[in-house]
Protein backbone atom coordinates (compact mmCIF):
# COMPACT_ATOMS: atom_id res chain seq x y z
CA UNK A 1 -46.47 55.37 52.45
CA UNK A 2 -47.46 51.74 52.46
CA UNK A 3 -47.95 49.36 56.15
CA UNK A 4 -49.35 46.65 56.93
CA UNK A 5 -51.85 46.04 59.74
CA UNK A 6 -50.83 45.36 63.15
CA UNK A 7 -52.40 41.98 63.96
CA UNK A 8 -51.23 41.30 67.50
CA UNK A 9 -53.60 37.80 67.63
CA UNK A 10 -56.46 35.95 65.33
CA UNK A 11 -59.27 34.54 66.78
CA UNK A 12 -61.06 32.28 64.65
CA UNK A 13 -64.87 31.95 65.64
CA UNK A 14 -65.90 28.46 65.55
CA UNK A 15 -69.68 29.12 65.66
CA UNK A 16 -71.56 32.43 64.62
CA UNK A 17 -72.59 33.02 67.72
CA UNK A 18 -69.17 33.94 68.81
CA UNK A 19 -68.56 36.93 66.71
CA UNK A 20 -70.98 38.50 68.85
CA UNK A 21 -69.17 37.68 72.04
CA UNK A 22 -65.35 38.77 70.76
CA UNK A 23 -66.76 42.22 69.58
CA UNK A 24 -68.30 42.65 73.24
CA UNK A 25 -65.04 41.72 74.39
CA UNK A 26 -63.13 43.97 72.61
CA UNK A 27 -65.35 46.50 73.31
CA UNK A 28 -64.92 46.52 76.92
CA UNK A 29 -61.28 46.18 76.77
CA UNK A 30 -60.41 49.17 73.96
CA UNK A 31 -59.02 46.72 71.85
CA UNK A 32 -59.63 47.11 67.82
CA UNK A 33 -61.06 44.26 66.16
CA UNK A 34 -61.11 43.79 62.20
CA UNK A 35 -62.85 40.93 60.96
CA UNK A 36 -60.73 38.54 57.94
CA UNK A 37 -61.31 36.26 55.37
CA UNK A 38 -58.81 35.29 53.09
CA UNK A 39 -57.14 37.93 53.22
CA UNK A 40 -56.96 39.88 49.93
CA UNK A 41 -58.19 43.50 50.99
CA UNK A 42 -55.23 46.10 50.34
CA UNK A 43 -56.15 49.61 51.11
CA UNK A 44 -53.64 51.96 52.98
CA UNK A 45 -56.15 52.60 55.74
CA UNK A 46 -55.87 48.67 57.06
CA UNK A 47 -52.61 50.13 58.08
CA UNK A 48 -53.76 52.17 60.78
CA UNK A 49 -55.47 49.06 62.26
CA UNK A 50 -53.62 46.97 65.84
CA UNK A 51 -55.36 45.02 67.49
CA UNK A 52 -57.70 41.85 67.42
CA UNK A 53 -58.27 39.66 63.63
CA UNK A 54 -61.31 37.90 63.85
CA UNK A 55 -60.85 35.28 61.43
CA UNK A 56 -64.32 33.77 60.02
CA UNK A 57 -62.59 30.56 58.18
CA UNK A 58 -64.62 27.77 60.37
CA UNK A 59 -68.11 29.46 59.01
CA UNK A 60 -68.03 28.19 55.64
CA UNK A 61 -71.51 26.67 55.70
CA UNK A 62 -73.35 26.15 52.66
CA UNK A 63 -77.21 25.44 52.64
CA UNK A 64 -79.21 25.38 49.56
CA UNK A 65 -83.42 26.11 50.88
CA UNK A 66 -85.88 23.60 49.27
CA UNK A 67 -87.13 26.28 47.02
CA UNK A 68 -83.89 26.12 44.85
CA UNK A 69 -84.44 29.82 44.81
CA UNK A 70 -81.67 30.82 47.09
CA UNK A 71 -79.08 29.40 49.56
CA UNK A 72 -77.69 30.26 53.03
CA UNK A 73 -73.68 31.09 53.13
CA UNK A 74 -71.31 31.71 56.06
CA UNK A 75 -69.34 34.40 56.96
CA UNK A 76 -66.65 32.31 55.89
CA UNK A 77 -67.14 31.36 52.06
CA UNK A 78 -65.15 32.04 49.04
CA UNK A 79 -65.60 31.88 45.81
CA UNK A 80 -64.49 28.38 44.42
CA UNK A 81 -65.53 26.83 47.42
CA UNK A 82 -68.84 28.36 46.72
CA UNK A 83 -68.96 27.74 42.75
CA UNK A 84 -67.55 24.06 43.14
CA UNK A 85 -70.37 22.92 45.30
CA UNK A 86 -73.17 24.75 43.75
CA UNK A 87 -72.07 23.53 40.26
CA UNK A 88 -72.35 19.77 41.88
CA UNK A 89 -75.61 20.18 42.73
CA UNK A 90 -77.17 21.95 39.99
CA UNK A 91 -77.02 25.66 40.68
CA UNK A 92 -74.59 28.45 40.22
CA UNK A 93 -74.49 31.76 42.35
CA UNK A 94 -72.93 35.13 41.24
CA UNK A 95 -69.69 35.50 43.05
CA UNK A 96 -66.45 37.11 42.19
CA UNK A 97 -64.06 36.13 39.69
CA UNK A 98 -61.22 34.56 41.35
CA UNK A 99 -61.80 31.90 43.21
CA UNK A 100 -59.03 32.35 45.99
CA UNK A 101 -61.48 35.78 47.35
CA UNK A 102 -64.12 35.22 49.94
CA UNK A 103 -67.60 35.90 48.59
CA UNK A 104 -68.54 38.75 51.39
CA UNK A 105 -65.25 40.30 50.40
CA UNK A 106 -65.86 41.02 46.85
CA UNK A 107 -70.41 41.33 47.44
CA UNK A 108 -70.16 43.91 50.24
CA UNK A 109 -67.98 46.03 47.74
CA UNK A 110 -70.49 45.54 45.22
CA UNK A 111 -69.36 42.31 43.72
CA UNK A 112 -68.34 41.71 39.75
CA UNK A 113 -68.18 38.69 38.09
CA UNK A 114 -68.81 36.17 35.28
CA UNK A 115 -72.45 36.10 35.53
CA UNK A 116 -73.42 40.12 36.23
CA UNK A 117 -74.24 39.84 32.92
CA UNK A 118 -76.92 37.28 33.61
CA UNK A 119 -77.77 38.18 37.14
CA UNK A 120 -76.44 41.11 38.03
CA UNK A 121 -73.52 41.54 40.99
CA UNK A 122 -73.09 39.90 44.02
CA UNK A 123 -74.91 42.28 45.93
CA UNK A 124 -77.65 42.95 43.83
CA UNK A 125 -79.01 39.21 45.08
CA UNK A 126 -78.40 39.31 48.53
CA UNK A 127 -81.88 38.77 50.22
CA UNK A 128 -80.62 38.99 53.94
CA UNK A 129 -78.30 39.01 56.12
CA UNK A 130 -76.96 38.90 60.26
CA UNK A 131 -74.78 41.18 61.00
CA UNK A 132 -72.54 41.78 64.33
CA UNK A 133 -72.81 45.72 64.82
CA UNK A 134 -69.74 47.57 66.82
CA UNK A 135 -71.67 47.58 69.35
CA UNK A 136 -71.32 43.38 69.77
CA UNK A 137 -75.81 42.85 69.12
CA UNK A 138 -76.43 41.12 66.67
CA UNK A 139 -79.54 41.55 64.14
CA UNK A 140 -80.74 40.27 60.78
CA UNK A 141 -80.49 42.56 57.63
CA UNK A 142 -83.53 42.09 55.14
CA UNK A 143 -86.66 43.97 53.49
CA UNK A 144 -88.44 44.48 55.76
CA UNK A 145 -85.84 44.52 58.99
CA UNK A 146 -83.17 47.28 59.07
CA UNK A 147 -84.44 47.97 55.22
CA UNK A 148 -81.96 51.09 55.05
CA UNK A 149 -79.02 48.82 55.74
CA UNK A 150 -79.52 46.62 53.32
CA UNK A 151 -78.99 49.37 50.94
CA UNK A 152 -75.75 50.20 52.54
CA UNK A 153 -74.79 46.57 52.56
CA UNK A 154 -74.67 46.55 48.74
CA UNK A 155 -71.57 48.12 47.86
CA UNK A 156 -70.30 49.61 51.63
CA UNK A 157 -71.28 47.00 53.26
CA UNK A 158 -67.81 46.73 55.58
CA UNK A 159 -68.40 50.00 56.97
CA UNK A 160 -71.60 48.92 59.17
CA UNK A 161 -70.69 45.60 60.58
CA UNK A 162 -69.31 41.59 60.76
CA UNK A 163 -72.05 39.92 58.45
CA UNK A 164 -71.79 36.01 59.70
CA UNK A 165 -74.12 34.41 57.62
CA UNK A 166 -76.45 35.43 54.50
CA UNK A 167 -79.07 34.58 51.85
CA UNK A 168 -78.63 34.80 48.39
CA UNK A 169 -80.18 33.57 45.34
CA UNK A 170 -78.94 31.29 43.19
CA UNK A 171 -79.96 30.20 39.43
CA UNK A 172 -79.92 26.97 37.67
CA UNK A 173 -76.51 25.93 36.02
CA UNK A 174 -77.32 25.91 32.21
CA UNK A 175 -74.76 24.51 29.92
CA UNK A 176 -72.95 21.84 31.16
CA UNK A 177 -69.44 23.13 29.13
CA UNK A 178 -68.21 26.54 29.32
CA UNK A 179 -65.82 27.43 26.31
CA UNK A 180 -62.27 29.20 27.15
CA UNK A 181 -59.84 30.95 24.44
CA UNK A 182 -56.63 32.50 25.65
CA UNK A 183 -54.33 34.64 23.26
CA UNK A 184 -51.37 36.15 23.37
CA UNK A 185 -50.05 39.50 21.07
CA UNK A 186 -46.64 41.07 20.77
CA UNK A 187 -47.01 45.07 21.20
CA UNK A 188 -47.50 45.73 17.64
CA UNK A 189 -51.05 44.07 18.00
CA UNK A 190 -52.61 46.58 21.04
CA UNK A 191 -54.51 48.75 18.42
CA UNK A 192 -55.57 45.78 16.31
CA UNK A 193 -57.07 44.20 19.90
CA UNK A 194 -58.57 47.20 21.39
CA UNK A 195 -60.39 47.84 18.28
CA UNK A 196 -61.82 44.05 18.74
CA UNK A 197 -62.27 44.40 22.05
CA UNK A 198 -64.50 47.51 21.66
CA UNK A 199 -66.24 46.47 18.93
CA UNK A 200 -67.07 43.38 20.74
CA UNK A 201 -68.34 45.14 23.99
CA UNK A 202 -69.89 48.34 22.42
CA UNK A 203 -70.65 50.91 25.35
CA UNK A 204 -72.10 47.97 27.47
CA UNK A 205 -73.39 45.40 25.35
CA UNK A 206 -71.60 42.57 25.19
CA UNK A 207 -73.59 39.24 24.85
CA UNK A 208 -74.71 38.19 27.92
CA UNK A 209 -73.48 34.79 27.31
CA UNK A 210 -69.94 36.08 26.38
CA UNK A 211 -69.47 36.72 30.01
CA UNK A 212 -66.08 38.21 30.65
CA UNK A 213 -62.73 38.79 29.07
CA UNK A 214 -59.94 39.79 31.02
CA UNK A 215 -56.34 41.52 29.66
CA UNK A 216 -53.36 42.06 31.05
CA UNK A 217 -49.67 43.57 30.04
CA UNK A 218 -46.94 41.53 31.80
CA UNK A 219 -43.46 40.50 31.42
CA UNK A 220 -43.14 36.85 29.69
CA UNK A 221 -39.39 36.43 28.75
CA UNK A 222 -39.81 33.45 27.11
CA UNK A 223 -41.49 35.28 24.56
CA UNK A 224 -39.72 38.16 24.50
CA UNK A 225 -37.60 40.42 27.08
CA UNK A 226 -38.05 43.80 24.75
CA UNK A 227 -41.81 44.31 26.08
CA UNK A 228 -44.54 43.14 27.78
CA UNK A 229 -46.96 40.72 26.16
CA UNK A 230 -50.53 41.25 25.78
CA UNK A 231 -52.56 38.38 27.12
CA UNK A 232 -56.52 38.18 26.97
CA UNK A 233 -58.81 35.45 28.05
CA UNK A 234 -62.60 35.21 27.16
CA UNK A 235 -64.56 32.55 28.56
CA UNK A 236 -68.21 31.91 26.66
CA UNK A 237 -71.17 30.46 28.51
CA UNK A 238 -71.90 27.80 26.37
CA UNK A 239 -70.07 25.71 22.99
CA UNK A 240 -67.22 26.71 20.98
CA UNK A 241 -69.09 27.10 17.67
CA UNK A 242 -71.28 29.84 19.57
CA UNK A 243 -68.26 31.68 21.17
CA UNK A 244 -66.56 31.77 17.56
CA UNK A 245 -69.18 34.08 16.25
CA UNK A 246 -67.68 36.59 18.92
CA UNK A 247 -64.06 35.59 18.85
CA UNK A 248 -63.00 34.82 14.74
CA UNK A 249 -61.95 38.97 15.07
CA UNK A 250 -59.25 37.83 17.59
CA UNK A 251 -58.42 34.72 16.24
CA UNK A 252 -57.67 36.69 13.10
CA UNK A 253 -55.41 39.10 15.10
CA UNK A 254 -51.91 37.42 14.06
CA UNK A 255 -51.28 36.17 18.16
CA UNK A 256 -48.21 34.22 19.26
CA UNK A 257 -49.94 31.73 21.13
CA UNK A 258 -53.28 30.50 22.28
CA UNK A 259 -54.87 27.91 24.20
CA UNK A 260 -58.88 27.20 24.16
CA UNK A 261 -61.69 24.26 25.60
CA UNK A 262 -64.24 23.03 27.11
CA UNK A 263 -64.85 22.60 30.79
CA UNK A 264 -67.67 23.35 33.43
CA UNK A 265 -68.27 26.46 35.09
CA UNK A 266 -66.14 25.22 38.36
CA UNK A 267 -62.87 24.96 36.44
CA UNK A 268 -63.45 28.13 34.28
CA UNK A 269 -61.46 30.60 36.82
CA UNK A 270 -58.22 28.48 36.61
CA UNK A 271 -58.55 28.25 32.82
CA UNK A 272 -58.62 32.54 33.21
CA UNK A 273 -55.72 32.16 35.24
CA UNK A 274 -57.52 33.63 38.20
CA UNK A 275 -57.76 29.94 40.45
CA UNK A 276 -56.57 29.66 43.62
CA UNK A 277 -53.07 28.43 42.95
CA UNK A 278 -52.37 30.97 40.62
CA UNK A 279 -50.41 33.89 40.36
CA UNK A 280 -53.54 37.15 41.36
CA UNK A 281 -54.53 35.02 44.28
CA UNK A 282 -50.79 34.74 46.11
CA UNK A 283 -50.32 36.05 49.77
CA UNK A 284 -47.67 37.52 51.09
CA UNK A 285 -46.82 40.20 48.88
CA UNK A 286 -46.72 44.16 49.28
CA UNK A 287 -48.76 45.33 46.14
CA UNK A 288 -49.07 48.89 44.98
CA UNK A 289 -51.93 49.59 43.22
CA UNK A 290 -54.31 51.95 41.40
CA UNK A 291 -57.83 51.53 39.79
CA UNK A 292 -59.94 53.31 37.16
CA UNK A 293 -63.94 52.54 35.37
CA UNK A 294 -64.27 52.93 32.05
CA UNK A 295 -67.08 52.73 29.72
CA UNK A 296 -64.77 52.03 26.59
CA UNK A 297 -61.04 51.73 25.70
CA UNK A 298 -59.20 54.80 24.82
CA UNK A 299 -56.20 53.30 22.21
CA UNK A 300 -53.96 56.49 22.43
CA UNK A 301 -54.13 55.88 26.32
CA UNK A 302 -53.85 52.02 26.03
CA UNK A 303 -50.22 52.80 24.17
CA UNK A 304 -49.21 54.79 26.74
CA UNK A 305 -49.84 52.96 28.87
CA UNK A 306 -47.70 50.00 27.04
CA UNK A 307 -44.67 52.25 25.59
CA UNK A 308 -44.67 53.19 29.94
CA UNK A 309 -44.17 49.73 30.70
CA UNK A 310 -41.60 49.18 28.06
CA UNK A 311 -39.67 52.12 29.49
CA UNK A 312 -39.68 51.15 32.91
CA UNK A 313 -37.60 47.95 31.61
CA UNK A 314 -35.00 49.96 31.21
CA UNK A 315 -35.44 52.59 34.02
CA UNK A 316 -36.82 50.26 36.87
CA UNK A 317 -36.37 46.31 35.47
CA UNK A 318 -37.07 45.42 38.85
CA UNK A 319 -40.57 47.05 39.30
CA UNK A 320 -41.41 45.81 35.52
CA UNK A 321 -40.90 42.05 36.63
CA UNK A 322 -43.51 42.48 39.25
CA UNK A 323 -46.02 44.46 37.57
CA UNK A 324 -49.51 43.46 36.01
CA UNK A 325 -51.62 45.95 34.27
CA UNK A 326 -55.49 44.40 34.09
CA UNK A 327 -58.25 44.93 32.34
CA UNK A 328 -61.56 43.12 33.23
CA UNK A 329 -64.56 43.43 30.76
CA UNK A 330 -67.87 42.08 31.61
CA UNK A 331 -71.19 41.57 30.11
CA UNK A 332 -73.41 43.89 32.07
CA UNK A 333 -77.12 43.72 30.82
CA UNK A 334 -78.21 42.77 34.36
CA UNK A 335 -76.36 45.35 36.32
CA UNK A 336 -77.73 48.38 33.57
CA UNK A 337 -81.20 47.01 34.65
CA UNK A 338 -81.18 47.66 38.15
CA UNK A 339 -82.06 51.01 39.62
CA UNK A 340 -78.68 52.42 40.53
CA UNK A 341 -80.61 53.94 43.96
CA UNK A 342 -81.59 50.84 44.86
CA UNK A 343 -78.40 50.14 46.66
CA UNK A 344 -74.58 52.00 48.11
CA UNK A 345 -73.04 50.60 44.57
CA UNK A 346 -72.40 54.05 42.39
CA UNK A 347 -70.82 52.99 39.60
CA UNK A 348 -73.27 50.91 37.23
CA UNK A 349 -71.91 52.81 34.20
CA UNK A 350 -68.70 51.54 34.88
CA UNK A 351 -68.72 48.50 31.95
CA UNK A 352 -64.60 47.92 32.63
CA UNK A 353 -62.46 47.71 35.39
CA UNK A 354 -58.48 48.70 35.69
CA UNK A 355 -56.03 47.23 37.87
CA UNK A 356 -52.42 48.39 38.38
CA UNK A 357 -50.94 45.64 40.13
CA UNK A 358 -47.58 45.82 41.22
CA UNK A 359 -45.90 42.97 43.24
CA UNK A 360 -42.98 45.39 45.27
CA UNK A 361 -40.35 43.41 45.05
CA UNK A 362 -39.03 41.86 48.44
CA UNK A 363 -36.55 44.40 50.76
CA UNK A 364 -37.32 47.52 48.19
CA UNK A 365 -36.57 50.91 49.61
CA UNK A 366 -38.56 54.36 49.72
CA UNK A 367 -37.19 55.56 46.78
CA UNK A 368 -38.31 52.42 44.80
CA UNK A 369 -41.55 52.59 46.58
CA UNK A 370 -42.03 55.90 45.65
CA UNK A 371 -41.41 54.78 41.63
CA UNK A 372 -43.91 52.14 42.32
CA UNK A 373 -46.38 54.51 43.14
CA UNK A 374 -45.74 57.53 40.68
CA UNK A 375 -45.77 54.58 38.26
CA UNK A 376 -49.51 53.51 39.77
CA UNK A 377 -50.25 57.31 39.80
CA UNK A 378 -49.60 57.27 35.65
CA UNK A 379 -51.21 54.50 34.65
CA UNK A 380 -54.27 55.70 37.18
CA UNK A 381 -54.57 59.03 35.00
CA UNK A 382 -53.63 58.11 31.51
CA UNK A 383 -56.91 55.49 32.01
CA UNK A 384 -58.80 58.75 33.32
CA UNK A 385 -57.40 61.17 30.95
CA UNK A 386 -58.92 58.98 27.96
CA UNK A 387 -62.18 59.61 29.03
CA UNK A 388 -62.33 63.04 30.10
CA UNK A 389 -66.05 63.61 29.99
CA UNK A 390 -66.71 61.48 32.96
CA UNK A 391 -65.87 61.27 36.16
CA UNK A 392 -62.97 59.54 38.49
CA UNK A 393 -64.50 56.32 39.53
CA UNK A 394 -62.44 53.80 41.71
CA UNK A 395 -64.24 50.17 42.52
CA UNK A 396 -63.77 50.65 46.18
CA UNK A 397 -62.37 46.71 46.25
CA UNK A 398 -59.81 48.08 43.91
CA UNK A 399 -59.18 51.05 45.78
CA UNK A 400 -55.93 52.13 47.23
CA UNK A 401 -57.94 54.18 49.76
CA UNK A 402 -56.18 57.55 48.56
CA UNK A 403 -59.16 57.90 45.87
CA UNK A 404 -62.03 60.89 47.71
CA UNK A 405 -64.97 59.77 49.13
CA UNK A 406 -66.93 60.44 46.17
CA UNK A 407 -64.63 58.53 43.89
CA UNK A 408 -65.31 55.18 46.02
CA UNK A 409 -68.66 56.19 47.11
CA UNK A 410 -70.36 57.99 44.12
CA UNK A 411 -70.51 61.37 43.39
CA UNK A 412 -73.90 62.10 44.28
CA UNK A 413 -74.59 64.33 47.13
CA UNK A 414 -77.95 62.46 48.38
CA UNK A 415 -75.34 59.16 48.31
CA UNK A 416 -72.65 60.00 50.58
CA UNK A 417 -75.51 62.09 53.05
CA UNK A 418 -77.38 58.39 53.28
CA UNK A 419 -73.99 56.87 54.31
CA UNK A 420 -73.33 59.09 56.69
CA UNK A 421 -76.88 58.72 58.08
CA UNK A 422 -76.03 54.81 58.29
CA UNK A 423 -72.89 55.22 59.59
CA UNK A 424 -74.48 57.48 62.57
CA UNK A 425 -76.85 55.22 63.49
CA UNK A 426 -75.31 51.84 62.97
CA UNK A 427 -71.82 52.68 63.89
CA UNK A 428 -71.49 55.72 65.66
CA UNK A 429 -68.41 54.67 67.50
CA UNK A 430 -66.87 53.68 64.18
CA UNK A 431 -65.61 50.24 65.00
CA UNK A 432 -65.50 49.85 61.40
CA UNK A 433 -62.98 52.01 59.70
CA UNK A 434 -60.11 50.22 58.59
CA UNK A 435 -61.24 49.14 54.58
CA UNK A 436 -61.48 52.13 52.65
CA UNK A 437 -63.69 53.87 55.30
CA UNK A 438 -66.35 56.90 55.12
CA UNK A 439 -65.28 57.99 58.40
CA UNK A 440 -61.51 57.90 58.44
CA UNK A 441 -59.27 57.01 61.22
């Protein structure tokens, strides 16, 4: 079931210029392209890809305008690269939050983060971009040029072309210190916590300033080997004695360890445990995974979902070591305010976002890939099955590209027609179907 793409060589592009030329190229000798990053995309459809990696690592320009308003990125940029030298210089930009992912990767997806709350997602402030089509021309993305794009470039963005460079705005940094408190629970604790959690976040209104809190179940045997733990990290935009208002309900929550500070915005994603040295950001794995949006946490599913892990320590141990179970929560007063036809994003409703992550352990067979995945398959639907009055929405940078069309796309009829319009006139060839595609292979 899972593959990985056939790369038979990388070209890295040492100007922007040059994207244009290897497309062409490629072109005129039938040989697939795929443009790269950093290479954290895992959908089942990059397997069907052989052929040509265009690598855009050497365009990791960064140019603030003298406005202050917005800046110009390449191709190239990720995330802590991109918060690191905007935090030097005054200004912050919403990106995604782990800084190991390149900022295209996560914004043409849609783009969450720390500061949706504040400014929205990634997408939502693009202002333009250039593009490479299939067709190797190259042409800029904006308002007022290829207007109907830009739409599509907001949340399917890598199904219409190789964006090498791009505007977006970018805000003043505010507080100086960002405050970070870490917990961790024993098993006994999950109803305790997701009764916090949800009475902290309502159905989408977390303070704006408490920006995100992410949870996880994973094995820790140095705490114990009878469970996973529960771990949760908030991180507060802003001073301790502000964030406290929010977090004295976990705090009270009898926890078996925690950590907290003070540090600025640049150093917050390693605090979170989502920096580039850590474990979420490693290459070189085969992951198996499975997604789900919710609007609120379901605490019958949320102990399924724990009493399955604790099972599979005794039915697959091996799986269990590998396997994260994440749960992102965001402040999202600034993605609720935009118009949710205003761009290819579907899911604004969505306030939290689910990630079965499994790390298949190395020389597993088809039998234990096939546990990995009824295992993904479980978690996927006891998530879903919680909320039964909505839909099946899958973040398509989450996706494991055997969701539907409408569950990465949005349900909407009038959506997927306007993608397939796009698609028809800015990629009729479909040079770009290798990430969780609208036109499959």
């Amino acid at each position: 079931m899972y593959a990985v793409p056939q790369v038979q060589v990388v070209i890295e592009p040492g100007q922007e210029s040059d994207v244009a030329i290897i497309v062409r190229y490629c072109n005129e000798n039938s040989i697939e392209f795929l443009a790269t990053n950093r290479g954290h995309g895992n959908p089942v459809s990059l397997a069907s890809f052989n052929g040509i990696a265009i690598n855009l690592v050497n365009l990791q320009s960064i140019s603030i305008q003298p406005d202050g308003a917005s800046a110009w990125f390449g191709g190239g940029t990720y995330d802590g690269q991109v918060n690191e030298y905007l935090w030097d210089e005054g200004y912050m930009a919403t990106t995604g939050s782990c800084d190991c992912v390149g900022l295209l990767g996560a914004g043409l997806g849609g783009g969450h983060g720390r500061l949706e709350g504040l400014y929205g997602m990634v997408s939502d402030n693009f202002l333009q971009l250039n593009v490479v089509l299939g067709s190797g021309d190259a042409i800029v993305v904006n308002s007022t040029q290829h207007s109907h794009l830009l739409w599509g470039m907001k949340g399917a963005g890598h199904n219409f072309g190789i964006v090498t460079s791009f505007e977006m705005k970018i805000y003043p940094r505010g507080p100086d210190l960002w405050h970070y408190h870490n917990y961790v629970w024993r098993g006994e604790k999950l109803e305790d916590v997701f009764n916090a959690l949800n009475n902290l976040q309502g159905n989408g209104t977390t303070p704006v300033n408490m920006t995100v809190n992410f949870g996880n179940f994973f094995m820790n045997t140095s705490i114990t080997t009878e469970e996973p733990i529960i771990f949760w990290t908030f991180a507060y935009r802003g001073t301790a004695e502000e964030a406290n208002q929010y977090l004295d309900a976990f705090t009270a929550i009898d926890y078996v360890f925690d950590e907290y500070g003070d540090v600025p915005y640049k150093e917050i994603a390693s605090k979170q445990q989502t920096g580039v040295n850590d474990v979420i950001c490693q290459h070189g794995n085969t992951r198996i995974t499975s997604t789900a949006g919710l609007q609120v946490y379901n605490l019958t599913a949320e102990r399924q979902i724990f009493d399955g892990f604790t099972r599979r320590l005794t039915t697959h141990p091996d799986l269990a070591a590998g396997c994260g179970i994440l749960h992102e929560g965001y402040a999202t007063a600034a993605v609720d305010a935009q118009n949710p036809d205003d761009s290819a994003y579907p899911f604004r409703s969505d306030h939290h976002l689910m990630l079965f992550d499994l790390v298949l352990p190395s020389g597993s067979n088809i039998y234990t890939e096939q546990a990995a995945w009824d295992w993904a398959f479980e978690v996927r639907d006891q998530w879903n099955n919680g909320q039964p009055e909505r839909p099946v929405n899958a973040y398509v940078n989450y996706a494991n590209g055997m969701e539907s069309l409408g569950e990465k796309y949005g349900h909407e009829a009038w959506r997927l027609k306007k993608l397939w319009e796009l698609k028809i006139k800015y990629d009729p060839f479909n040079r770009f179907r290798f990430y969780n595609p609208i036109v499959g292979v």
